[in-house]
Protein backbone atom coordinates (compact mmCIF):
# COMPACT_ATOMS: atom_id res chain seq x y z
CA UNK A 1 0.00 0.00 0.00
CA UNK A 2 1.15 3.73 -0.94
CA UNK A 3 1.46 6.06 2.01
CA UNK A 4 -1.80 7.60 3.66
CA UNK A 5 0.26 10.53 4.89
CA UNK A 6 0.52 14.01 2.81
CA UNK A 7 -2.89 13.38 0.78
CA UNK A 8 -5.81 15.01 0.28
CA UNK A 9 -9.15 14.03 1.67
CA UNK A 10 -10.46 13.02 -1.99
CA UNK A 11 -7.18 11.09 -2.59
CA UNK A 12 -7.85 9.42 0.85
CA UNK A 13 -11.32 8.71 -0.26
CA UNK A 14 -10.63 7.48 -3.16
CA UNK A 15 -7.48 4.94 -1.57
CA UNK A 16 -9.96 3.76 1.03
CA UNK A 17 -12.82 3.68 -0.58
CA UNK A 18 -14.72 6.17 1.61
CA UNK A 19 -17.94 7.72 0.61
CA UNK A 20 -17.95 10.41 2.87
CA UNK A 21 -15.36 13.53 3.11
CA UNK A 22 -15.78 13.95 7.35
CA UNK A 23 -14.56 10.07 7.08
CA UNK A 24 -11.46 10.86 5.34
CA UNK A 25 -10.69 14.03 7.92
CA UNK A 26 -11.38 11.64 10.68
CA UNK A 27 -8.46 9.04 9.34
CA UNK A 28 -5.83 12.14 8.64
CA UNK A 29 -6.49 13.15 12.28
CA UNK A 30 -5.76 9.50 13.37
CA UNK A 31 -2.78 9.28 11.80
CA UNK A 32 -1.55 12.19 12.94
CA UNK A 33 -2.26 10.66 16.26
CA UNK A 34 -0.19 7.26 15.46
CA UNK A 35 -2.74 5.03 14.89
CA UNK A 36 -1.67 1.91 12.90
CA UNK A 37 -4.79 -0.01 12.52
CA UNK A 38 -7.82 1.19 11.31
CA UNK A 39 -9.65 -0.56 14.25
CA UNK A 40 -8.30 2.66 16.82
CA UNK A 41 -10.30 5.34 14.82
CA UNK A 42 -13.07 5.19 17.15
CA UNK A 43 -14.96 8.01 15.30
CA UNK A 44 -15.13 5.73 12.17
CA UNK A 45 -18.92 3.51 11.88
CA UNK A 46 -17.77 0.38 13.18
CA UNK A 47 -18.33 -1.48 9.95
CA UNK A 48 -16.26 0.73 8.17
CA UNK A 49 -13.32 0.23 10.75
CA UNK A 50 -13.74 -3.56 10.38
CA UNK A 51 -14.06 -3.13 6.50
CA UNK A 52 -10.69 -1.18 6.24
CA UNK A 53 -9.06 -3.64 8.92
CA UNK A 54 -10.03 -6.70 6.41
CA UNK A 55 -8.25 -4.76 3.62
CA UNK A 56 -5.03 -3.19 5.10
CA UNK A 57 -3.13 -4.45 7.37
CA UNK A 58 -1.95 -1.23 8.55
CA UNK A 59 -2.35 2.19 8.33
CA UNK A 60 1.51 3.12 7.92
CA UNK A 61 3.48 2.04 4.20
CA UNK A 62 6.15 1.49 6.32
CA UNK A 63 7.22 -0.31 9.19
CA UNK A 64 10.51 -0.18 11.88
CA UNK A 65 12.51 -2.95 11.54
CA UNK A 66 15.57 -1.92 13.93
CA UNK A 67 16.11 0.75 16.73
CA UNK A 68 19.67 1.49 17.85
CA UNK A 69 19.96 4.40 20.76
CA UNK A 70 22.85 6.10 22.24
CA UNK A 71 22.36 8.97 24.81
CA UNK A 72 21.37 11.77 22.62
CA UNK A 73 19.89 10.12 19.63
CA UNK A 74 17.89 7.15 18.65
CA UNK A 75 17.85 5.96 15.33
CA UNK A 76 14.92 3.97 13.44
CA UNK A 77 15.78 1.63 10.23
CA UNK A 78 12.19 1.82 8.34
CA UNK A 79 11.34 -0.92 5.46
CA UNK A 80 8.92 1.11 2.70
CA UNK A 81 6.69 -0.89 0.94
CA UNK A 82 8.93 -2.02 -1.80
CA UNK A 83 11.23 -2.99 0.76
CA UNK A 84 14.16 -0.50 0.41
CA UNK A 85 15.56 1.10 3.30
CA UNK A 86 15.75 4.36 4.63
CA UNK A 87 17.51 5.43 7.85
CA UNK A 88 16.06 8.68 10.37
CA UNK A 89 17.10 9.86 13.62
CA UNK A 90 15.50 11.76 16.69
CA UNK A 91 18.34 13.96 18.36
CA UNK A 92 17.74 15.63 21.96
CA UNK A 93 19.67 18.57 23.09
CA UNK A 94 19.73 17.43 26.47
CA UNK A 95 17.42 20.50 27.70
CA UNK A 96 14.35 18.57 26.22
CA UNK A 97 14.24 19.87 23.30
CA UNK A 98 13.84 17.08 20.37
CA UNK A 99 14.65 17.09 16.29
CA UNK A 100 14.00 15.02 13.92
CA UNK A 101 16.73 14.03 11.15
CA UNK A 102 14.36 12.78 7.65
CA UNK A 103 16.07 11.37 4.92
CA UNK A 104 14.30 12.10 1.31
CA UNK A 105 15.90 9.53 -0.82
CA UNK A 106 16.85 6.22 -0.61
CA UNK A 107 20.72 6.70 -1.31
CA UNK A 108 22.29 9.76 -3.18
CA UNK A 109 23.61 10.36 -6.25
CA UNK A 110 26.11 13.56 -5.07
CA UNK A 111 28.90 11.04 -4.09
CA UNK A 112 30.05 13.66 -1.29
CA UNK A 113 33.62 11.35 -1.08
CA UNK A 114 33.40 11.87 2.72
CA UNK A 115 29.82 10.37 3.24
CA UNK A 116 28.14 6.81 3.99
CA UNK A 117 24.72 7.49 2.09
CA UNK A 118 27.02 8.31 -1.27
CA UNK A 119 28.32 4.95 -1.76
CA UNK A 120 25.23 3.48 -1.86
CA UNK A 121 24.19 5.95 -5.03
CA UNK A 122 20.72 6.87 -5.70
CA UNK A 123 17.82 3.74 -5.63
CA UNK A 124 14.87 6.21 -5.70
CA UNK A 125 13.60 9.36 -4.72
CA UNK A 126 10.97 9.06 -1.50
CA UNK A 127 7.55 10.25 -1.91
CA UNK A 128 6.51 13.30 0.68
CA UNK A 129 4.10 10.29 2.35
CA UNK A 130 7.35 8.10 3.43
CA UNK A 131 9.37 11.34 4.25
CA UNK A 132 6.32 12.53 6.76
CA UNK A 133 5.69 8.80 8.12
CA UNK A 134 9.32 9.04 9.25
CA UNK A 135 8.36 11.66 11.23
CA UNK A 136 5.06 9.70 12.28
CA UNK A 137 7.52 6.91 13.46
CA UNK A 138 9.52 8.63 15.49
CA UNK A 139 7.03 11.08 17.06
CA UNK A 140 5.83 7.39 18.63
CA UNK A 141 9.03 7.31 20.63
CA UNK A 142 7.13 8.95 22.91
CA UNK A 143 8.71 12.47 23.15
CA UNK A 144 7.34 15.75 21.38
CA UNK A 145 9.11 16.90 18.64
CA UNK A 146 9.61 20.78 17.62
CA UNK A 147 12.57 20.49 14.99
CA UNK A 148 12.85 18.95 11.63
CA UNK A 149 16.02 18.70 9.81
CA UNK A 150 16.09 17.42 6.21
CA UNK A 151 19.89 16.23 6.70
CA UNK A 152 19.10 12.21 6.46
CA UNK A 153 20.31 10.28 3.32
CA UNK A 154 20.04 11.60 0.38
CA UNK A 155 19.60 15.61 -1.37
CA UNK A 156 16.52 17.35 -0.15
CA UNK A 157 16.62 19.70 -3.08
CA UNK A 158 17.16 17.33 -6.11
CA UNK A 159 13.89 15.70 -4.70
CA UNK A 160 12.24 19.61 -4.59
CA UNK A 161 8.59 18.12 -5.03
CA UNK A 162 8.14 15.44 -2.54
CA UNK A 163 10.09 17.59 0.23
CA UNK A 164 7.78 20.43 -0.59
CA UNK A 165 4.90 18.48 0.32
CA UNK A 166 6.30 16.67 3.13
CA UNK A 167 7.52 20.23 4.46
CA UNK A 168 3.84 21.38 4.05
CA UNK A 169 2.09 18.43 5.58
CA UNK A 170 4.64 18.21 8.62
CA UNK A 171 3.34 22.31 8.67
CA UNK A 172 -0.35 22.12 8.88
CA UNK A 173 -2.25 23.71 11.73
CA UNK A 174 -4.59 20.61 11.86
CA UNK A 175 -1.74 18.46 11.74
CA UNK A 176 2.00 17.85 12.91
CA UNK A 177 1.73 21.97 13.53
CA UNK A 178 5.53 22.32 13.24
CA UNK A 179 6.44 25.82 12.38
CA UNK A 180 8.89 26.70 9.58
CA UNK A 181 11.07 28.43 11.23
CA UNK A 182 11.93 25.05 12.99
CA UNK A 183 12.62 23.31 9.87
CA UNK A 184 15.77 23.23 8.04
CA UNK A 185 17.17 21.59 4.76
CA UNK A 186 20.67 20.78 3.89
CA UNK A 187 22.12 20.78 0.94
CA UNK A 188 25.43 19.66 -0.60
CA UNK A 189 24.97 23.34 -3.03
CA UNK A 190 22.00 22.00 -5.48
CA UNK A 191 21.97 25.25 -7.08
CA UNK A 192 18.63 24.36 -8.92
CA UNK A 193 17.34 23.68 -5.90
CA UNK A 194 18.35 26.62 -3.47
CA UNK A 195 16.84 28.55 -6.57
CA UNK A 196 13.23 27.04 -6.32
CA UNK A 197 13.44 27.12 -2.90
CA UNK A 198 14.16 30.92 -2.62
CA UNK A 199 11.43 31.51 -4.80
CA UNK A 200 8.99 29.45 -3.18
CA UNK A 201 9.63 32.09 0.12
CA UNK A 202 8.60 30.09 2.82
CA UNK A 203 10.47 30.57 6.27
CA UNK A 204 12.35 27.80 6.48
CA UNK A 205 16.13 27.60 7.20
CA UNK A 206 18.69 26.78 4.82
CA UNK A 207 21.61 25.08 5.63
CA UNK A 208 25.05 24.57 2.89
CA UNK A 209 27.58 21.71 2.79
CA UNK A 210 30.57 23.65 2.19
CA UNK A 211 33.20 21.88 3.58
CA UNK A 212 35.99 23.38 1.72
CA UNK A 213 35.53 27.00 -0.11
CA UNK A 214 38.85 26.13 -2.54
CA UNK A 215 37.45 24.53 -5.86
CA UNK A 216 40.05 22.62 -6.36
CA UNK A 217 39.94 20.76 -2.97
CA UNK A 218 36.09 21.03 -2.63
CA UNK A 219 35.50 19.33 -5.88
CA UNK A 220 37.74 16.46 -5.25
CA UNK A 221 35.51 15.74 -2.13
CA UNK A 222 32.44 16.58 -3.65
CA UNK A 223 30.73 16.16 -7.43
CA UNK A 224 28.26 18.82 -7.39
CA UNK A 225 31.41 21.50 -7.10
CA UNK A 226 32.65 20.23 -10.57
CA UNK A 227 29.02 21.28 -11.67
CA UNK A 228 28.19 24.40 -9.43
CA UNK A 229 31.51 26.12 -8.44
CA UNK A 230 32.24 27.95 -5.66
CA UNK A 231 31.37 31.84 -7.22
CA UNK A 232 28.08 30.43 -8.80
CA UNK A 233 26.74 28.95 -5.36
CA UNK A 234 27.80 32.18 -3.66
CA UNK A 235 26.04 34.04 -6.37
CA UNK A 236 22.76 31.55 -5.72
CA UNK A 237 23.05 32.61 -1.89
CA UNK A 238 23.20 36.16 -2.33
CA UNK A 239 19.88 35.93 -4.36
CA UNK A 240 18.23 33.82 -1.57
CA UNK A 241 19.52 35.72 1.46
CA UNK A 242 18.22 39.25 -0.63
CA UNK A 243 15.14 37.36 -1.38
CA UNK A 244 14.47 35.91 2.42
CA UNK A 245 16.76 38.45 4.47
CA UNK A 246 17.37 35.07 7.04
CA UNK A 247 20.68 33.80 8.42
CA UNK A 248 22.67 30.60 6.23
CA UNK A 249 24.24 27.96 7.69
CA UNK A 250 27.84 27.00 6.72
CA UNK A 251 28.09 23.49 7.28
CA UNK A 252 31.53 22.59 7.59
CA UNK A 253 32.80 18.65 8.06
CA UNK A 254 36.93 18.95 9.23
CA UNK A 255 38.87 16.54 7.82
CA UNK A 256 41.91 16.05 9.26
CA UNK A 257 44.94 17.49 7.05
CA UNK A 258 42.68 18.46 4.29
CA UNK A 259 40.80 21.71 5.02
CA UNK A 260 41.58 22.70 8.82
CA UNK A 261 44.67 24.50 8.14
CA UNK A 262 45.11 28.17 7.78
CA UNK A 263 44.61 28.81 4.34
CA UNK A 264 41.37 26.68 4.40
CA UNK A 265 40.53 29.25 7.09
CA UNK A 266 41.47 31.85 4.95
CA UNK A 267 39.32 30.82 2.10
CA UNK A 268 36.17 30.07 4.59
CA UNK A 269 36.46 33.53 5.32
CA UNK A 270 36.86 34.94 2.10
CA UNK A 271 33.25 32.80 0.75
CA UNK A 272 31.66 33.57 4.10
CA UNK A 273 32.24 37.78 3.07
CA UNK A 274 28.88 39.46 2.04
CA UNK A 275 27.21 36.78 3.40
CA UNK A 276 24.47 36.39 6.71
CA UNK A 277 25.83 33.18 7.62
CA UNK A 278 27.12 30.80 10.96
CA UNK A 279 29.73 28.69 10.33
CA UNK A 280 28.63 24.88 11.84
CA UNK A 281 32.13 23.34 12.37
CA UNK A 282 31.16 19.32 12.45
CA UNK A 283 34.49 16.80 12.80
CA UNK A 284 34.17 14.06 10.62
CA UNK A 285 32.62 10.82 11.87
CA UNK A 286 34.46 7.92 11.31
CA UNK A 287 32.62 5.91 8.11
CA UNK A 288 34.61 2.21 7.61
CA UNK A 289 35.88 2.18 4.34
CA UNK A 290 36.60 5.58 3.44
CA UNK A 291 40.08 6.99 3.74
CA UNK A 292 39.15 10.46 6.12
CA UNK A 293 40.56 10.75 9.59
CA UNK A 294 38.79 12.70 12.44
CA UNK A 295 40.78 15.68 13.35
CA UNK A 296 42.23 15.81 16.86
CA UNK A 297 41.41 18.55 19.51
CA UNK A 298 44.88 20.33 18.88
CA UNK A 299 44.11 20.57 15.01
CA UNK A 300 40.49 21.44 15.62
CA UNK A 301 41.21 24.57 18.37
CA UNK A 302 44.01 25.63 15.86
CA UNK A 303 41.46 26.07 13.31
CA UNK A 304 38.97 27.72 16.19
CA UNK A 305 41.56 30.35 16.84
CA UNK A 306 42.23 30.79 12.84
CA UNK A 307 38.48 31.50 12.27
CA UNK A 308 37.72 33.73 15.54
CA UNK A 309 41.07 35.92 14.19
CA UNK A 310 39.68 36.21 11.09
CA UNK A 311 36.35 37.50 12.21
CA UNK A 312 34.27 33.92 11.08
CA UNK A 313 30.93 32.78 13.42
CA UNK A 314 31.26 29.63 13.93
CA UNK A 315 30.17 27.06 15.69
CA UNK A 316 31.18 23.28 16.68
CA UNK A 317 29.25 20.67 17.01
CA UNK A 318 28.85 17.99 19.57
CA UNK A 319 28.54 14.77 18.37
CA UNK A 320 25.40 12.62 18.59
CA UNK A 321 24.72 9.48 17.31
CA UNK A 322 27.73 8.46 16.53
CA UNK A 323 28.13 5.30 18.25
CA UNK A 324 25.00 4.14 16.50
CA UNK A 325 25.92 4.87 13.10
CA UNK A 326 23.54 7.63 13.57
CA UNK A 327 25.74 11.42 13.14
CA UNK A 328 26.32 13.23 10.15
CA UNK A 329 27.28 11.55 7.01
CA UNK A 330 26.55 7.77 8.80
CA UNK A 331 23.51 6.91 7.43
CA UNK A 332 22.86 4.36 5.05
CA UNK A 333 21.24 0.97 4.47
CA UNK A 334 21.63 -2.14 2.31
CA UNK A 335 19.24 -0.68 -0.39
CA UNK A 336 20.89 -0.54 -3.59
CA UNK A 337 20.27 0.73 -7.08
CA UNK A 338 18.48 -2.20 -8.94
């Protein structure tokens, strides 16, 4: 069965076979609740619960087939209905506040060098239904989340539709209710995508995979340099900053001996010029099989005290999740591209 979540009431109708629209607002407001048989919407005629119980076995596409928790973070394997899998993660700051990490694609296809999800390449792009019943699934953990974070596996932006939706479903008053100033999507520097996005003019916060600002370097480590340089995704965040007047994130993974020296610092600096931004410094976390090396405290304070001389917000990152396989760049499954 496709995903109930992110559809209209006549597309829920039409799934379920409902007659009557207040029947198909009654299920949405279920599922928002977490219910995963049709038998717990109580407001439903009882023959219609027992109908839609004989005909789907539950209400979710999708179902959690491992959990794996560390102190701050709890991480959720989910098989979709054509069996792929998709990683997600729920993240607490400690102070009881609680974010969710989606993925929107099953892989990637950006290859970031330093990432998990890119060896896997892109299998398929999710629909916004299995990007919002992540959410679902880990809202049932049993804590309240306020944050979103489009940083799972794959590129938000290269999958602009189905995030959209998801982004607007996970927004509605009468449903999830999360604001959009709490959501945030990362992206590797899908120029295309920043572009629709910045157009589209919705509140929500944009955060950039930079991790070097020298083309040479930052195009050996990622693809989408080779296609979208470093002055043409500057030029892209101008527009959207002058469009939405709201702060960018930097997102910056150190790699040991590759881009925490001084001139890397230098070069930061220079891209981060002219723009509203926060530099989020983020050490790399350890992925088996790729040759990257964590940088140690000594290499990462040196690069601290390059960056506050030169006048660079920053910030650095505690990690979460990492014991799990669950931190930045970690995710992945055994999905592969058919």
């Amino acid at each position: 069965m496709e995903s109930l979540f992110a559809r209209s009431n006549e597309d829920l109708m039409d799934m379920l076979g409902l007659e009557k629209p207040f029947q198909a607002r009654i299920v949405r407001q279920f599922l928002i609740k977490g219910a995963e048989s049709f038998s717990e919407m109580t407001s439903l005629p009882k023959a219609e619960r027992e109908r839609l119980d004989r005909a789907f076995r539950s209400t979710f596409s999708s179902h959690v087939i491992a959990r794996s928790d560390a102190p701050s973070a709890v991480k959720l394997a989910i098989k979709l209905c054509d069996d792929a899998v998709i990683e997600c993660v729920r993240l607490s700051d400690g102070k009881g506040r609680y974010t969710a990490c989606l993925s929107s694609q099953v892989g990637c296809a950006m290859g970031c060098a330093f990432c998990k999800t890119g060896t896997m390449g892109l299998v398929r792009n999710l629909t916004a239904g299995e990007i919002v019943e992540q959410f679902a699934h880990l809202q049932k953990l049993g804590e309240r989340i306020s944050h979103i974070v489009f940083m799972g596996m794959g590129e938000a932006l290269s999958n602009f539709t189905s995030a959209m939706d998801a982004i607007e479903e996970l927004h509605r008053e009468d449903g999830f209710n999360i604001s959009y100033r709490k959501m945030t999507i990362s992206t590797c520097g899908f120029v295309p995508g920043i572009r629709k996005l910045s157009e589209l003019n919705i509140p929500v916060r944009l955060a950039v995979s930079l991790v070097d600002a020298e083309d040479d370097v930052r195009s050996r480590l990622m693809r989408i340099n080779r296609t979208y340089p470093l002055d043409t995704l500057k030029a892209e965040l101008r527009r959207f900053q002058h469009r939405n007047d709201k702060r960018l994130t930097l997102e910056y993974c150190l790699l040991s001996g590759i881009n925490t020296g001084e001139e890397s610092a230098e070069a930061l600096a220079r891209f981060a010029h002219g723009l509203d931004t926060v530099v989020n410094l983020i050490p790399w976390n350890a992925v088996e099989g790729l040759d990257f090396k964590t940088p140690s405290k000594r290499e990462i304070e040196g690069f601290c005290r390059d960056l506050r001389r030169l006048g660079v917000s920053y910030t650095l990152r505690m990690e979460k999740g990492g014991s799990i396989g669950g931190a930045c760049g970690q995710l992945a499954s055994e999905s592969r591209r058919s």
